[in-house]
C-alpha atoms as a PDB file:
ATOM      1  CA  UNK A   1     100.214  13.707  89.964  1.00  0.00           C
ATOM      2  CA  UNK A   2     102.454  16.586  90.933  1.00  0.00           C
ATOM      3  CA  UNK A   3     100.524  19.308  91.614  1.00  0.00           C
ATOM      4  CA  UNK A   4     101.683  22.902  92.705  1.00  0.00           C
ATOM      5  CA  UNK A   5     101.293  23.957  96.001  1.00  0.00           C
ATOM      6  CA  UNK A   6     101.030  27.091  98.401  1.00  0.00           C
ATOM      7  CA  UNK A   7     104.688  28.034  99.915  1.00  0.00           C
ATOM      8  CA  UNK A   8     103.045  30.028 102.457  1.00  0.00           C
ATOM      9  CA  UNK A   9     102.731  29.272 106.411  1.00  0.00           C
ATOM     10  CA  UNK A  10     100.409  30.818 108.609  1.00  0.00           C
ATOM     11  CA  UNK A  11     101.815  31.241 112.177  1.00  0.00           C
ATOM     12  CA  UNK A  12      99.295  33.359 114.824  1.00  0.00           C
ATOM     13  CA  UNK A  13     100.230  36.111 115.987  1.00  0.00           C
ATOM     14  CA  UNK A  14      98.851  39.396 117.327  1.00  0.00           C
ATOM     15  CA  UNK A  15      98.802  42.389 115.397  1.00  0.00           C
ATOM     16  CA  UNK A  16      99.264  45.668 115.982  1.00  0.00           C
ATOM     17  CA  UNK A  17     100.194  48.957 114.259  1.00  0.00           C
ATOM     18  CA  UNK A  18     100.688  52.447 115.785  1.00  0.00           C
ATOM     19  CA  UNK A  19      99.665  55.736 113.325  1.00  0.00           C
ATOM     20  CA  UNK A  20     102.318  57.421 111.901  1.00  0.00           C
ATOM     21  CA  UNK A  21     103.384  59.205 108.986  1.00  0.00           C
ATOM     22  CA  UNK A  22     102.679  58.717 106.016  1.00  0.00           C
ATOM     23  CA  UNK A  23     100.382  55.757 107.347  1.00  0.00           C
ATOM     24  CA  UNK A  24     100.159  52.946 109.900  1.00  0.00           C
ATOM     25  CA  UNK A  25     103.556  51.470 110.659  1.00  0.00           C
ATOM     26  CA  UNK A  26     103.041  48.184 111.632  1.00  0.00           C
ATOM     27  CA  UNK A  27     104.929  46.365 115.050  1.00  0.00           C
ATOM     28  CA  UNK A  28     105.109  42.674 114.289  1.00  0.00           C
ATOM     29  CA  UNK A  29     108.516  41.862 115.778  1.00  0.00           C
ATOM     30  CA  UNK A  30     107.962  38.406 117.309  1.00  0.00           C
ATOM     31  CA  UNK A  31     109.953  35.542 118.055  1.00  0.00           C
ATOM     32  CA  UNK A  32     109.606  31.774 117.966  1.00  0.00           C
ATOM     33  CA  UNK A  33     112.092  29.312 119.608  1.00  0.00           C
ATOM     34  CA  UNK A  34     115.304  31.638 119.299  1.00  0.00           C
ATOM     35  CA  UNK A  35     114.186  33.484 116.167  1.00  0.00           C
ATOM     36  CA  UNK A  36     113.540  36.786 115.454  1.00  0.00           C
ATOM     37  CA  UNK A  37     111.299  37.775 113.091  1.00  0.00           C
ATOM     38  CA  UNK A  38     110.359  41.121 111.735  1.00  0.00           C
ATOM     39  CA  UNK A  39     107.029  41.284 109.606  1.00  0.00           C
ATOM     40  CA  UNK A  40     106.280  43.862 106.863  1.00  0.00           C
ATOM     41  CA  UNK A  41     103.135  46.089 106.627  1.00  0.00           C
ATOM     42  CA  UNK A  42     102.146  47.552 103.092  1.00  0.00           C
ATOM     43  CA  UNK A  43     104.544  51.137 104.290  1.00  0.00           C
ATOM     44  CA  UNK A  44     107.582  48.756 105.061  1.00  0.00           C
ATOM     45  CA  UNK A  45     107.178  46.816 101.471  1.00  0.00           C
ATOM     46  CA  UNK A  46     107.047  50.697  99.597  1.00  0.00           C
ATOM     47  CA  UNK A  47     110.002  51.733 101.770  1.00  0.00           C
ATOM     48  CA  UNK A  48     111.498  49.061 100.726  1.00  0.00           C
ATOM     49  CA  UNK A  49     111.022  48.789  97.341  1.00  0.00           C
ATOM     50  CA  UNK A  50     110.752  52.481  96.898  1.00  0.00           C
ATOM     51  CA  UNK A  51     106.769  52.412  95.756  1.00  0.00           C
ATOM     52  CA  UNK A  52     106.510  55.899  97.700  1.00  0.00           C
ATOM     53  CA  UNK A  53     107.791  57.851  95.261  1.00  0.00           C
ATOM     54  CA  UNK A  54     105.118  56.915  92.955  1.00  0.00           C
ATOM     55  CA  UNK A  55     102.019  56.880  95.774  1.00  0.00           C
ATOM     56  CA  UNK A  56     103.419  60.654  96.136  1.00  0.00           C
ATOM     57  CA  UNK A  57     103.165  60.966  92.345  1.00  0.00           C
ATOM     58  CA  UNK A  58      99.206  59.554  92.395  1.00  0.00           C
ATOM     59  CA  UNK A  59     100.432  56.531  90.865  1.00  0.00           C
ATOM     60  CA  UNK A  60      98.661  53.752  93.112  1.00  0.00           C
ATOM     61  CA  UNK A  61      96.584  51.653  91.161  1.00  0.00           C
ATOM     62  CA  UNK A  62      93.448  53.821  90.382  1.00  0.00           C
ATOM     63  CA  UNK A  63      92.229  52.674  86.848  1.00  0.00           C
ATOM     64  CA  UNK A  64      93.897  49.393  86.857  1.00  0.00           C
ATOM     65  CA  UNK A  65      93.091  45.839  87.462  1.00  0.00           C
ATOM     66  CA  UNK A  66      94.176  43.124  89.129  1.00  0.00           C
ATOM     67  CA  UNK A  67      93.298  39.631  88.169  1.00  0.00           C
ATOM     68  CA  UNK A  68      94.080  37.052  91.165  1.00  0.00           C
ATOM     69  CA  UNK A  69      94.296  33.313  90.178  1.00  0.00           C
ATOM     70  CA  UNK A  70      92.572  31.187  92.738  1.00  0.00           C
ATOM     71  CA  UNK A  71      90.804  27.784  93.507  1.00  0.00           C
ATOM     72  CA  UNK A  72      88.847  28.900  96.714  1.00  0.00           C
ATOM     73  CA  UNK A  73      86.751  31.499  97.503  1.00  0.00           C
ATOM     74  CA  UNK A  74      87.583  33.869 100.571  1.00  0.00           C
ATOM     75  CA  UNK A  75      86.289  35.529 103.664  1.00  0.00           C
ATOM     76  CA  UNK A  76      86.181  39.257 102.755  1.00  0.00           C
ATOM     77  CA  UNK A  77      86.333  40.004 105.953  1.00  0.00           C
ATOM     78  CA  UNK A  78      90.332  38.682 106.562  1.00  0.00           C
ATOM     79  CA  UNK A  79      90.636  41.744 103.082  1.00  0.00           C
ATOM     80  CA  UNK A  80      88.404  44.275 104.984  1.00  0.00           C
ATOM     81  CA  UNK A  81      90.375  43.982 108.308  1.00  0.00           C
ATOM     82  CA  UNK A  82      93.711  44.254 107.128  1.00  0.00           C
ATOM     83  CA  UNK A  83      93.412  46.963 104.715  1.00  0.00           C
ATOM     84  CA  UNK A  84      91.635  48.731 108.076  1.00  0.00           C
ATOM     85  CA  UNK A  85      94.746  47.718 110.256  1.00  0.00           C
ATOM     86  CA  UNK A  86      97.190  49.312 107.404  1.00  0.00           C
ATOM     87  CA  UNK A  87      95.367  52.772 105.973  1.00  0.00           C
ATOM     88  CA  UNK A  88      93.979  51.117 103.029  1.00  0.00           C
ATOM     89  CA  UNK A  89      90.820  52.426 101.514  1.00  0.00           C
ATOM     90  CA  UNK A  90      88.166  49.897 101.960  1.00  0.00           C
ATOM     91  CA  UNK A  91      87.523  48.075  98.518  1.00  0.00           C
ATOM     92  CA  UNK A  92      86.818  44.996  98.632  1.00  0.00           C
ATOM     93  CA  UNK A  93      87.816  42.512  95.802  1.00  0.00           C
ATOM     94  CA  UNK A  94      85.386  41.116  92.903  1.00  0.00           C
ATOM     95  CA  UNK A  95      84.893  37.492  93.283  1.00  0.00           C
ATOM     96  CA  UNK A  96      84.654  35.817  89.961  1.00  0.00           C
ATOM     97  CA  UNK A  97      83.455  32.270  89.767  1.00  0.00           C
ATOM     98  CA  UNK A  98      84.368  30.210  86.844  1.00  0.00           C
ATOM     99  CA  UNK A  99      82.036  27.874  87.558  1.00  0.00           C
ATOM    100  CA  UNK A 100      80.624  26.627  90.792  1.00  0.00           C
ATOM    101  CA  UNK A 101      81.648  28.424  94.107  1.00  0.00           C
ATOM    102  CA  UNK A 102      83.917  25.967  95.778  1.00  0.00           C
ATOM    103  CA  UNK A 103      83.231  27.665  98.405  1.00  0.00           C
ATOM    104  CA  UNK A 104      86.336  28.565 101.126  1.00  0.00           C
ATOM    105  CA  UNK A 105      88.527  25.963 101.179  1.00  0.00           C
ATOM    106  CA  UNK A 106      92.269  23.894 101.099  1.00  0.00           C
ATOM    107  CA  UNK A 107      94.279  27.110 100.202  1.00  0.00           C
ATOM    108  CA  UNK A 108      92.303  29.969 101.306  1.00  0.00           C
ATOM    109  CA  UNK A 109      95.001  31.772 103.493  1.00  0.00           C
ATOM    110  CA  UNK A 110      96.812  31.712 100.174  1.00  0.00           C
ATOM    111  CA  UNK A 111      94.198  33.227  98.163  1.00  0.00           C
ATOM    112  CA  UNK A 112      93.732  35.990 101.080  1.00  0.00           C
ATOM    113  CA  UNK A 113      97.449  36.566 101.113  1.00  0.00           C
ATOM    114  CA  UNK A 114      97.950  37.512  97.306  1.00  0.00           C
ATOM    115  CA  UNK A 115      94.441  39.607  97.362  1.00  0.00           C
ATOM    116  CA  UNK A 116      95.672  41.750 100.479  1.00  0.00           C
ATOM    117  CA  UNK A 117      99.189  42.336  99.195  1.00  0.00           C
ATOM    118  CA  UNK A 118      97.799  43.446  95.840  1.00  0.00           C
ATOM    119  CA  UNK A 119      95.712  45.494  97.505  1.00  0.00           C
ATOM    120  CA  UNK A 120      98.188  46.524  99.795  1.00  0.00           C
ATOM    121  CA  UNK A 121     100.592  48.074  96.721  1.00  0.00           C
ATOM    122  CA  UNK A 122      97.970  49.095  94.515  1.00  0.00           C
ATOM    123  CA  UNK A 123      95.712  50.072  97.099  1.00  0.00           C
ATOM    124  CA  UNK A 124      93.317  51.993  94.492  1.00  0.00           C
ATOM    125  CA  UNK A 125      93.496  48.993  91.865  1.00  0.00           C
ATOM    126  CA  UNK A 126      90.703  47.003  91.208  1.00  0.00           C
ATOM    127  CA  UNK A 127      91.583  43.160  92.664  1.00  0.00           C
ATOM    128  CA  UNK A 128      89.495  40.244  90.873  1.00  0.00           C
ATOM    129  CA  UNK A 129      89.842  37.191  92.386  1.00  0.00           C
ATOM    130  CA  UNK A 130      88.903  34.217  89.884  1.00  0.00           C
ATOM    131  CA  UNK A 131      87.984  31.143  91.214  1.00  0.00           C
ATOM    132  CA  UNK A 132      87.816  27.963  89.246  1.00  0.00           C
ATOM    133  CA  UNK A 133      87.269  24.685  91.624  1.00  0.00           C
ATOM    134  CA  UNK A 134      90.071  21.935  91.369  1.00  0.00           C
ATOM    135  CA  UNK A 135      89.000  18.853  89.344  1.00  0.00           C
ATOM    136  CA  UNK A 136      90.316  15.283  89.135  1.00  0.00           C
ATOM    137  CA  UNK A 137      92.433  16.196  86.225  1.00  0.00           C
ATOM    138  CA  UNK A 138      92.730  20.361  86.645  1.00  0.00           C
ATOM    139  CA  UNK A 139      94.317  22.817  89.080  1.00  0.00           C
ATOM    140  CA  UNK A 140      91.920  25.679  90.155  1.00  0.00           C
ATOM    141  CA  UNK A 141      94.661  27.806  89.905  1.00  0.00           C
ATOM    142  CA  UNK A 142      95.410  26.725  86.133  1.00  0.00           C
ATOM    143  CA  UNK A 143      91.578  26.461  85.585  1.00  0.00           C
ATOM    144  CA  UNK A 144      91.159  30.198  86.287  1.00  0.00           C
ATOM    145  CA  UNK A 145      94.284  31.490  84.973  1.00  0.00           C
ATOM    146  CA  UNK A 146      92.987  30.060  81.760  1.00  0.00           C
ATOM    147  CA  UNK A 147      89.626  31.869  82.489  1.00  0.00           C
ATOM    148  CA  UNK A 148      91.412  34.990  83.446  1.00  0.00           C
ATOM    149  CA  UNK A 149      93.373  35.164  79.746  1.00  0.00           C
ATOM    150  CA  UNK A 150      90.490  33.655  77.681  1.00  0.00           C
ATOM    151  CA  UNK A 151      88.472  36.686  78.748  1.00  0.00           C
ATOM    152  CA  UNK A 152      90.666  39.124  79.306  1.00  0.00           C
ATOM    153  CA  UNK A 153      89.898  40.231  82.888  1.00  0.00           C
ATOM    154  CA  UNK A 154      92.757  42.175  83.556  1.00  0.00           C
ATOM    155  CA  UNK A 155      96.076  43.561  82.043  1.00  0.00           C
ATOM    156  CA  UNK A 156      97.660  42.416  85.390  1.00  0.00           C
ATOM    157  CA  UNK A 157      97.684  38.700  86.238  1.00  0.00           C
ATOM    158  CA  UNK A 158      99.555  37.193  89.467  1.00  0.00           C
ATOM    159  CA  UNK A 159      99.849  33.444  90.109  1.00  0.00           C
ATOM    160  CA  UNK A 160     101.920  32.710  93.666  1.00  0.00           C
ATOM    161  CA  UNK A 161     101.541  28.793  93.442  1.00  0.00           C
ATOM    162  CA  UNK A 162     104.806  27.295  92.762  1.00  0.00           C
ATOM    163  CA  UNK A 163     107.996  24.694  94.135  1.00  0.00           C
ATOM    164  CA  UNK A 164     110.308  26.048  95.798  1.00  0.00           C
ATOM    165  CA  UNK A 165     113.517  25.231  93.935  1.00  0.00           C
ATOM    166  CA  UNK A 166     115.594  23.814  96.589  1.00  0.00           C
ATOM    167  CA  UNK A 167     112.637  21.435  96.836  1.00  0.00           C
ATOM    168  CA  UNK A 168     112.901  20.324  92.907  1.00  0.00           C
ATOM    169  CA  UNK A 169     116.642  18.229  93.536  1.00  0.00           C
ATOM    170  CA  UNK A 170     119.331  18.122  90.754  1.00  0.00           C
ATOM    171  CA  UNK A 171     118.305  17.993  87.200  1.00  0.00           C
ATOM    172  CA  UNK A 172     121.178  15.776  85.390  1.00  0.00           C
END
C-alpha cells in the first residue's frame, strides 16, 4: 500500500498585503533559521507567468469550470479570507460529495491550497471541489477524479497529489 500523498507544508506565518496597482501586492518575505523566503500572492504568480495580459483582455475564468479532486471537505472560510486578502471576487467553491461528507479532514490544507490558487488565476471560474472519502482499498482523490470524468463536471480537472521524484530512487 503506496498511496499518494500531499507535497505541501504548512508553516504559520502572518500575512499581510498593502493595495496597489493593479491589486493587492502581497509582503510575505519571512525567514526561518537562515532562510529567506519570498511568498507569492495571485499578482506575483500572473507577473510571473504573464496571466496579465489576458486578465487585461477579460480572459479570467468567467464561463469556465474548475473541477478540484479531493478526499476532504474544507472550511470555506480559509477560500473566503484569502481571496479577501488578494482582490478576489468573493465566490465561493461548490462542494460536491460523492458520497458521504468525510467531513474536514487528513489533507485539508491541501484541498484549500489547490481551491484558492484556482481561484486565485481564474478568479471568475467556477471551482468544484469533489469529494469522495478514502476507503480501505480507494484513494479519495482517485475516487473523485473518477466521479469528476464519469460525469463530466468540468472541462478543467487538476489533481496536485503526487511523489516527488527525487523521493521515487533509481529505476534499473
Amino acid at each position: 500500500n503506496f498511496p499518494r500523498q500531499t507535497n505541501l507544508t504548512v508553516q504559520a506565518r502572518k500575512a499581510e498585503a498593502t493595495q496597489g496597482p493593479p491589486g493587492p501586492l502581497p509582503m510575505f518575505t519571512f525567514t526561518q533559521g537562515n532562510e529567506t523566503f519570498h511568498g507569492l500572492g495571485p499578482t506575483d504568480f500572473a507577473t510571473i507567468y504573464n496571466v496579465l495580459p489576458l486578465w487585461g483582455a477579460g480572459i479570467d475564468g468567467t464561463g469556465q469550470t474548475i473541477a478540484i479532486v479531493g478526499e476532504t471537505n474544507i472550511h470555506l472560510s480559509d477560500i473566503e479570507a484569502f481571496r479577501s486578502l488578494f482582490g478576489r471576487p468573493a465566490k465561493d467553491p461548490q462542494i460536491i460529495l460523492n458520497g458521504p461528507d468525510p467531513g474536514v479532514v487528513g489533507d485539508e490544507p491541501e484541498a484549500v491550497l489547490d481551491v484558492s490558487w484556482s481561484g486565485a488565476v481564474a478568479k471568475n471560474a467556477t471551482i468544484d471541489l469533489v469529494v469522495s472519502a478514502t476507503t480501505e482499498s480507494s484513494l479519495g482523490v482517485d475516487r473523485s477524479a473518477l466521479y469528476s470524468v464519469d460525469n463530466d463536471l468540468a472541462p478543467v480537472m487538476s489533481e496536485s497529489y503526487g511523489e516527488c521524484e527525487a523521493s521515487l530512487g533509481n529505476a534499473g
